[in-house]
C-alpha atoms as a PDB file:
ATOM      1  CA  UNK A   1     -22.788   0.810 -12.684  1.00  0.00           C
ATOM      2  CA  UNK A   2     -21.189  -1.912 -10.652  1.00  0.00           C
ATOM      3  CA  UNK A   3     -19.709  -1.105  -7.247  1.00  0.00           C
ATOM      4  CA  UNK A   4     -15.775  -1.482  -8.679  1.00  0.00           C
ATOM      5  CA  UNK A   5     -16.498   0.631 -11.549  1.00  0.00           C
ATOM      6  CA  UNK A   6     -18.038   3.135  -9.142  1.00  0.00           C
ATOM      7  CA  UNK A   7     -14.944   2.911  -7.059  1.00  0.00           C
ATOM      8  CA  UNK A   8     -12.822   2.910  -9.406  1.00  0.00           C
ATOM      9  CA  UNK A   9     -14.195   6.459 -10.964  1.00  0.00           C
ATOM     10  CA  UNK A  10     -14.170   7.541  -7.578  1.00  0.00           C
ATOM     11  CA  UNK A  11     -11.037   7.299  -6.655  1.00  0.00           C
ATOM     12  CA  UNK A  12      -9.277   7.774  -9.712  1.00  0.00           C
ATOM     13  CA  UNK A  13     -11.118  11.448  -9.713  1.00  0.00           C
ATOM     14  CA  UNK A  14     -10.081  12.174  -5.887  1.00  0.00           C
ATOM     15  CA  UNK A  15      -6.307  10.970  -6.905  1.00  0.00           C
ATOM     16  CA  UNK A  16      -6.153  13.538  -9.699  1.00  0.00           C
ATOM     17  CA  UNK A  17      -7.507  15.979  -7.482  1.00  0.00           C
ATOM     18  CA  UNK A  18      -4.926  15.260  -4.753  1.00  0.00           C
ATOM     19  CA  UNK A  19      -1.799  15.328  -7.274  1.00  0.00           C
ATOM     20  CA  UNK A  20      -3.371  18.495  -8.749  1.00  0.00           C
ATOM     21  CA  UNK A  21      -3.123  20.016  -5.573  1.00  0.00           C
ATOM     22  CA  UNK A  22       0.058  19.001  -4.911  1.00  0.00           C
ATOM     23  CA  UNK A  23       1.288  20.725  -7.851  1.00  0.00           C
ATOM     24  CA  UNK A  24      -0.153  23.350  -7.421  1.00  0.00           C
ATOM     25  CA  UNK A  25       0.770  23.946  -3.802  1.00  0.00           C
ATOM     26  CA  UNK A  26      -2.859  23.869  -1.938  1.00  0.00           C
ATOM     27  CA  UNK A  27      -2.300  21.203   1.327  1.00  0.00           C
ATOM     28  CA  UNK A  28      -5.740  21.220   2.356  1.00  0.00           C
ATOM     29  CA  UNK A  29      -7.465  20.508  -1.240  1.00  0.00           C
ATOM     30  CA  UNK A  30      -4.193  17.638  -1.440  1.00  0.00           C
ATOM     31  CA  UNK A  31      -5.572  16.181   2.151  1.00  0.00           C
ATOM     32  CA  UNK A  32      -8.911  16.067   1.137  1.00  0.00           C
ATOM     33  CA  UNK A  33      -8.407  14.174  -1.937  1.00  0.00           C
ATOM     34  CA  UNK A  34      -5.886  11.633  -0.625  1.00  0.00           C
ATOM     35  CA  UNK A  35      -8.035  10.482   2.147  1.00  0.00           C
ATOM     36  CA  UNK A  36     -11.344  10.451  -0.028  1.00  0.00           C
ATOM     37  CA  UNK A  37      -9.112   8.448  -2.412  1.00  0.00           C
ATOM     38  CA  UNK A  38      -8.706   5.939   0.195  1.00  0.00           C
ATOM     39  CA  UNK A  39     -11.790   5.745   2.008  1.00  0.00           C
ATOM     40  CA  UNK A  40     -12.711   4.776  -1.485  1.00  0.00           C
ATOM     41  CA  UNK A  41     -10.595   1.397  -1.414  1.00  0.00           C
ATOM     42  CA  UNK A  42     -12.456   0.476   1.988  1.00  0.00           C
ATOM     43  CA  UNK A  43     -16.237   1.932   0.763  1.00  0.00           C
ATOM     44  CA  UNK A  44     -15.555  -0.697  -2.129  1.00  0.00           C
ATOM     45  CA  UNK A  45     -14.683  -3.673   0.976  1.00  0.00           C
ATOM     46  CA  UNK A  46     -17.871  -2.633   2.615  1.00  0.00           C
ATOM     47  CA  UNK A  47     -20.040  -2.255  -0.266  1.00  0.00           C
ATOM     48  CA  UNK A  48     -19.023  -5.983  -1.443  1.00  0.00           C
ATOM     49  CA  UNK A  49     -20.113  -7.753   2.307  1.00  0.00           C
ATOM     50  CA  UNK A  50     -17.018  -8.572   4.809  1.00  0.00           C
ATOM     51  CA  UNK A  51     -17.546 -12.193   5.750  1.00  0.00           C
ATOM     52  CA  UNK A  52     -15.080 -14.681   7.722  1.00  0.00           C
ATOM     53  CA  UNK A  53     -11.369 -14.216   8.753  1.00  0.00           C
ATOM     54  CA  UNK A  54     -10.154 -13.345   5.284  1.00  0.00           C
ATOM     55  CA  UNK A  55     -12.565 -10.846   4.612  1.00  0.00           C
ATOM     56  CA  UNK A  56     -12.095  -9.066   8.166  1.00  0.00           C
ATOM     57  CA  UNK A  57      -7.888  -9.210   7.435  1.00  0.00           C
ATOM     58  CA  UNK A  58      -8.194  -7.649   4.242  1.00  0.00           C
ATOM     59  CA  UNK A  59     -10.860  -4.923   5.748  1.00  0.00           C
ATOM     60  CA  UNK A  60      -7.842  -4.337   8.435  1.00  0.00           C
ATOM     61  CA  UNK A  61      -5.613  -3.893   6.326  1.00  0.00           C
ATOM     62  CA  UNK A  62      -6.705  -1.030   4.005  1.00  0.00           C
ATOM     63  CA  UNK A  63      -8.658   1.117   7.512  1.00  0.00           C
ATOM     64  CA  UNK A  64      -4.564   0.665   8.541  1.00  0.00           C
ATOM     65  CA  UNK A  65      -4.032   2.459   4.879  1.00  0.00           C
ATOM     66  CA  UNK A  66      -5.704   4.898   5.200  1.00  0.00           C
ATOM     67  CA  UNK A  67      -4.873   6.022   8.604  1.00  0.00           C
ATOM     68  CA  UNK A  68      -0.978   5.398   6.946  1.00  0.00           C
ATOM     69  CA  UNK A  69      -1.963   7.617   3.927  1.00  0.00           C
ATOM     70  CA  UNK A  70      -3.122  10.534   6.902  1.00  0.00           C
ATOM     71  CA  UNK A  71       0.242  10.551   8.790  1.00  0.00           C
ATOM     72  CA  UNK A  72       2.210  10.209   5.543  1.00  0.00           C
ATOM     73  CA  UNK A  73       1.044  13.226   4.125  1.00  0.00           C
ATOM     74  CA  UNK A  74       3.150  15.261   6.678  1.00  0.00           C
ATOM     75  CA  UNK A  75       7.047  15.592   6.060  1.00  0.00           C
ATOM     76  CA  UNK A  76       7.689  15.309   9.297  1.00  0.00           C
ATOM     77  CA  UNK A  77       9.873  12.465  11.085  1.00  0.00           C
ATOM     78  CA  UNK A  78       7.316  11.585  13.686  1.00  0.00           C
ATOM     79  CA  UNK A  79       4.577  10.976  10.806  1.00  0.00           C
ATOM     80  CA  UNK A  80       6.478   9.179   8.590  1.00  0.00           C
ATOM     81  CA  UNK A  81       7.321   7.125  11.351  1.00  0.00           C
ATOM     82  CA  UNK A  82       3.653   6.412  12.533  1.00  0.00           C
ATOM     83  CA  UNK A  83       2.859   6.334   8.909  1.00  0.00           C
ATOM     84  CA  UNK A  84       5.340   3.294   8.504  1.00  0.00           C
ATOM     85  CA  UNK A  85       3.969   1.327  11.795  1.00  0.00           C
ATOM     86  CA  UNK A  86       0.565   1.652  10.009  1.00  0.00           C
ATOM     87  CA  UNK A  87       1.308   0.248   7.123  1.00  0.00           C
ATOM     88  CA  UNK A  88       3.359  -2.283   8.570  1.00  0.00           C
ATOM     89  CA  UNK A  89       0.506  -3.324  10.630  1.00  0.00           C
ATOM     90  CA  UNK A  90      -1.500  -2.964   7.258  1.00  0.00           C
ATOM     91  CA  UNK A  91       0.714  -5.392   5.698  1.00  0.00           C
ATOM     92  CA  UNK A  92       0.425  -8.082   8.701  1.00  0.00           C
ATOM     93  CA  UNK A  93      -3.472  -7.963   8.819  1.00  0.00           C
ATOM     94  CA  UNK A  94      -2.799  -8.692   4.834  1.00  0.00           C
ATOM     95  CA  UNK A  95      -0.676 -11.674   5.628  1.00  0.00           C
ATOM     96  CA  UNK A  96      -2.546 -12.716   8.113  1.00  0.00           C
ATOM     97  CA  UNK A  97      -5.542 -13.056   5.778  1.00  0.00           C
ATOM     98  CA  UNK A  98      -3.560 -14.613   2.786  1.00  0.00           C
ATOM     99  CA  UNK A  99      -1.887 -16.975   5.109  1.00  0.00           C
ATOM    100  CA  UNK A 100      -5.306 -19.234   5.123  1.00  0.00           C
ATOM    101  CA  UNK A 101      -5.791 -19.921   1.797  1.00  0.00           C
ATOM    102  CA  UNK A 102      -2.063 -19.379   0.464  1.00  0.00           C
ATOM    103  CA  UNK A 103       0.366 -22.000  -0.896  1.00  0.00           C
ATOM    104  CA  UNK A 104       3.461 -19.968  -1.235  1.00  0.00           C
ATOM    105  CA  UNK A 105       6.295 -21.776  -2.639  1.00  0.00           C
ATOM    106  CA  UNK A 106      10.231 -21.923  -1.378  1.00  0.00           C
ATOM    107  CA  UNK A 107      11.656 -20.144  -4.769  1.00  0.00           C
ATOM    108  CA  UNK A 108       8.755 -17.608  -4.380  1.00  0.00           C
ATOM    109  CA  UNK A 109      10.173 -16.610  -1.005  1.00  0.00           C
ATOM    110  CA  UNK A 110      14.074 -16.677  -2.288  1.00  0.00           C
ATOM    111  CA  UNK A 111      13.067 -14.152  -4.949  1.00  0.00           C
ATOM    112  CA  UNK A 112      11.285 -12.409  -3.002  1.00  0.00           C
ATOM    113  CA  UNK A 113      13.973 -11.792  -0.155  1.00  0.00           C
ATOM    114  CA  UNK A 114      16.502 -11.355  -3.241  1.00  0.00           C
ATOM    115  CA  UNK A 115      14.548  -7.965  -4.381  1.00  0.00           C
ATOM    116  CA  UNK A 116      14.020  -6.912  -1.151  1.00  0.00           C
ATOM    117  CA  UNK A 117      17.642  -7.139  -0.494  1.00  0.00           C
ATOM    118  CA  UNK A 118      18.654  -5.313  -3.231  1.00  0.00           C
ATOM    119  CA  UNK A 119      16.568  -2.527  -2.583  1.00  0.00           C
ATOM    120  CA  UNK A 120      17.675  -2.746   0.701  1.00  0.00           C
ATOM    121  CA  UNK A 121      21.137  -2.453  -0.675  1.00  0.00           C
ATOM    122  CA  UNK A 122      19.804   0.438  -2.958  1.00  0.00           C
ATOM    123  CA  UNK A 123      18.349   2.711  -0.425  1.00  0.00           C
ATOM    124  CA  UNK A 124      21.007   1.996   2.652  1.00  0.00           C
ATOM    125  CA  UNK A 125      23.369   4.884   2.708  1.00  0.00           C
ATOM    126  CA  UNK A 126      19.961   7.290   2.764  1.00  0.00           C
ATOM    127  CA  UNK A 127      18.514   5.858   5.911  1.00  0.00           C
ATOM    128  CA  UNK A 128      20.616   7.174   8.419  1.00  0.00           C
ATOM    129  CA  UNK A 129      18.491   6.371  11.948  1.00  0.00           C
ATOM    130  CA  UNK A 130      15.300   4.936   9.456  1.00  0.00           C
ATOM    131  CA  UNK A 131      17.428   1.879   9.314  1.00  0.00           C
ATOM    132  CA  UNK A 132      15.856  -0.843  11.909  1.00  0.00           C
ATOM    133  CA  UNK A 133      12.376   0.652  11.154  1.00  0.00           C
ATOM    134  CA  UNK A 134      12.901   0.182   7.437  1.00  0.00           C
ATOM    135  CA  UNK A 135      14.331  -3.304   7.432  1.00  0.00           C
ATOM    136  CA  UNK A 136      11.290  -4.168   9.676  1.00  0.00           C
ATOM    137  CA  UNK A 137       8.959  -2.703   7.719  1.00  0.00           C
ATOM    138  CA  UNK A 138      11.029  -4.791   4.340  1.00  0.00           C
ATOM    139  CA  UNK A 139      10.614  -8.037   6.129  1.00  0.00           C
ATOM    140  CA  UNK A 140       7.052  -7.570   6.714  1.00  0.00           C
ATOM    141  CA  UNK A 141       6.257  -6.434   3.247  1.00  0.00           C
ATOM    142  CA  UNK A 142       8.299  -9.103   1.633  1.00  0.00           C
ATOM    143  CA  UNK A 143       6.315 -11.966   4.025  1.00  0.00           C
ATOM    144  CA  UNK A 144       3.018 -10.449   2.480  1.00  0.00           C
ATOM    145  CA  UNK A 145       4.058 -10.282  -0.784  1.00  0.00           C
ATOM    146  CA  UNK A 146       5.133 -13.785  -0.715  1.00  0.00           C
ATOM    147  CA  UNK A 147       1.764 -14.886   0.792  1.00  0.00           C
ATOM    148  CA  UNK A 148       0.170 -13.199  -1.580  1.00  0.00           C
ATOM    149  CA  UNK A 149       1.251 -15.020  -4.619  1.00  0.00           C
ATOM    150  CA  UNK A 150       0.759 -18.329  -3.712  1.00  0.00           C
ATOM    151  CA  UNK A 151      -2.884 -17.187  -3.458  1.00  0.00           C
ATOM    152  CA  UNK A 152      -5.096 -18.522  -6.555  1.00  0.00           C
ATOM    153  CA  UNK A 153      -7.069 -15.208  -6.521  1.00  0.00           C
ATOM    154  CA  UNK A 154      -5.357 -12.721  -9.421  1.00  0.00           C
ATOM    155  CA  UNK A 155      -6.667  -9.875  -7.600  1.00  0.00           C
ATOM    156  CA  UNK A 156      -4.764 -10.647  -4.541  1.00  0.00           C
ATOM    157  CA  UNK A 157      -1.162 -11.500  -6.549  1.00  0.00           C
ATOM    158  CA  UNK A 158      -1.940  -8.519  -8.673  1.00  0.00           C
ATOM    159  CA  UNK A 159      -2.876  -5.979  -5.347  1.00  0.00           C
ATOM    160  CA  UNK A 160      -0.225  -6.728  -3.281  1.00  0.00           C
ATOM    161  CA  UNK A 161       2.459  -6.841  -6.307  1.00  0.00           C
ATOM    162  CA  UNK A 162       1.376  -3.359  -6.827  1.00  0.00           C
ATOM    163  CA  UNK A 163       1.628  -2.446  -3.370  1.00  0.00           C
ATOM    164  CA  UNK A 164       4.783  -3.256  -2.996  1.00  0.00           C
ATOM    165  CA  UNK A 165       6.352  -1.386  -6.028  1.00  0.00           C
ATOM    166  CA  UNK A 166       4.379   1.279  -5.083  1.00  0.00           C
ATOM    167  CA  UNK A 167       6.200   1.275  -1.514  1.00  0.00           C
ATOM    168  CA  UNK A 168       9.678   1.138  -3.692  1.00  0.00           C
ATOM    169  CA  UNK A 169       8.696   4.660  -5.245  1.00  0.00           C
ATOM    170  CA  UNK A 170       7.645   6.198  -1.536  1.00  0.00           C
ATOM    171  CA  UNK A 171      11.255   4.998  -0.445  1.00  0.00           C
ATOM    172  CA  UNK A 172      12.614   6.737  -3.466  1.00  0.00           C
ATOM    173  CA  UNK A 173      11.096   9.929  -2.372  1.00  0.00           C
ATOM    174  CA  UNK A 174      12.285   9.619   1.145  1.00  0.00           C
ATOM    175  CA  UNK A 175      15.425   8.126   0.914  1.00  0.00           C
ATOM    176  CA  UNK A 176      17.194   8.453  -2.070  1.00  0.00           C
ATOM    177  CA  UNK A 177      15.190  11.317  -5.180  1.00  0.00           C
ATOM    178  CA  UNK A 178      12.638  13.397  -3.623  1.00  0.00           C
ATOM    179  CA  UNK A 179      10.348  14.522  -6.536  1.00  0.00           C
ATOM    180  CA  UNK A 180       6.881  14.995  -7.255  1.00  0.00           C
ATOM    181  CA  UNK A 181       7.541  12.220 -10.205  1.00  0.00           C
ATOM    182  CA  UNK A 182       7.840   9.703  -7.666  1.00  0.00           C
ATOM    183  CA  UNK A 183       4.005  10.285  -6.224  1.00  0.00           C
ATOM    184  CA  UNK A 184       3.009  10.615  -9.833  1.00  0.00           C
ATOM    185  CA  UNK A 185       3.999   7.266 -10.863  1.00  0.00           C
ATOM    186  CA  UNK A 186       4.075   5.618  -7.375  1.00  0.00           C
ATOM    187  CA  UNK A 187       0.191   6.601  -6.506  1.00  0.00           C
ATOM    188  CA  UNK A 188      -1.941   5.330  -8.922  1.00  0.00           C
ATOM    189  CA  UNK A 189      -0.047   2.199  -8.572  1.00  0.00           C
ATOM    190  CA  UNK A 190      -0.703   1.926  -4.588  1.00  0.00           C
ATOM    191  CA  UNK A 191      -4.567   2.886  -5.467  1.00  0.00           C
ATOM    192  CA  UNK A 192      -4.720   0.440  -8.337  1.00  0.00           C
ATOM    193  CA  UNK A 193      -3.359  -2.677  -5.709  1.00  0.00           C
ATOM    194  CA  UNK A 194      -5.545  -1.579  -3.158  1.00  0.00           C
ATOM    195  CA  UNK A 195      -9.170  -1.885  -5.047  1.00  0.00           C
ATOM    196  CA  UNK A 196      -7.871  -5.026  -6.385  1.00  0.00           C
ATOM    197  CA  UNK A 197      -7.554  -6.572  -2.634  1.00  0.00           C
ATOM    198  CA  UNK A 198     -10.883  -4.421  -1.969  1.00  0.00           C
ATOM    199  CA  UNK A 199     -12.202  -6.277  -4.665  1.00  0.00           C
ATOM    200  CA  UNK A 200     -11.046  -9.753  -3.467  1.00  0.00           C
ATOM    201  CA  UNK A 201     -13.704  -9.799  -0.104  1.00  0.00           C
ATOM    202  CA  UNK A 202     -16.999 -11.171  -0.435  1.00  0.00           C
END
């Protein structure tokens, strides 16, 4: 078996386990599997050889998921909060990698900020006090995603694409619908972008 095919079972096992649990109402079994699920994404990284600046951004950026995934599996303000700052920061080592071999384009970016402020728009009268640390954490996102897809590697358009419509379903559940649907759909998306930029090192 190849190392993304080991991953990938790996992870998509530990994910079932943690939405299982969830379900079912057992927090420690739910921990367990969410953070094995992600150490997953950044055993994959490893396993394929981290070489040069875009290699090390990428690396950043999921160990900065997975420490996000930790706090966010608390309900409480304070975690979300240092949950968000991760993943912000996850999203700027991201950038920061794509930005050296990108060639986003001007209409790319227009859509781009057109989405994000319509969801913006969308999940406004929910924030309350979230709103300057949300709108940060949109502009960030939005400057990754945009990075991202001038980048000629699929895996790197497709990863971060997926990351951020994941991130629209975690907003859901916070902001607007809190449901169990939204983690159910929203996950395996988030897992499936991050093994594709896992899989884009080496």
């Amino acid at each position: 078996m190849t190392a993304a095919s080991v991953a990938l079972a790996w992870v998509a096992g530990l994910l079932a386990i943690h939405l299982a649990a969830e379900a079912r109402g057992a927090p420690l079994v739910r921990a367990a599997g969410k953070i094995g699920a992600s150490l997953g994404f950044v055993a994959l990284a490893l396993s394929l050889g981290i070489e040069g600046t875009f290699d090390r951004g990428i690396l950043a950026g999921l160990v900065l998921s997975v420490l996000g995934d930790a706090l966010l599996l608390s309900p409480r303000r304070p975690a979300f909060l240092g949950g968000l700052v991760a993943f912000l920061l996850a999203h700027v080592a991201y950038a920061v990698a794509f930005a050296g071999v990108s060639r986003p384009l001007l209409g790319v970016a227009l859509l781009v900020a057109a989405v994000t402020g319509a969801v913006l728009r969308w999940l406004w009268p929910g924030l309350g006090g979230m709103r300057a640390p949300v709108v940060a954490y949109c502009v960030v996102i939005s400057a990754m995603l945009w990075l991202a897809l001038g980048v000629a590697r699929p895996e790197v358009r497709f990863g971060a694409l997926l990351f951020y419509l994941s991130d629209l379903l975690v907003a859901r559940d916070r902001f607007v619908r809190p449901g169990f649907a939204n983690r159910l759909v929203g996950l395996p998306l988030y897992y499936a972008g991050q093994l594709l930029l896992a899989l884009a090192v080496g």
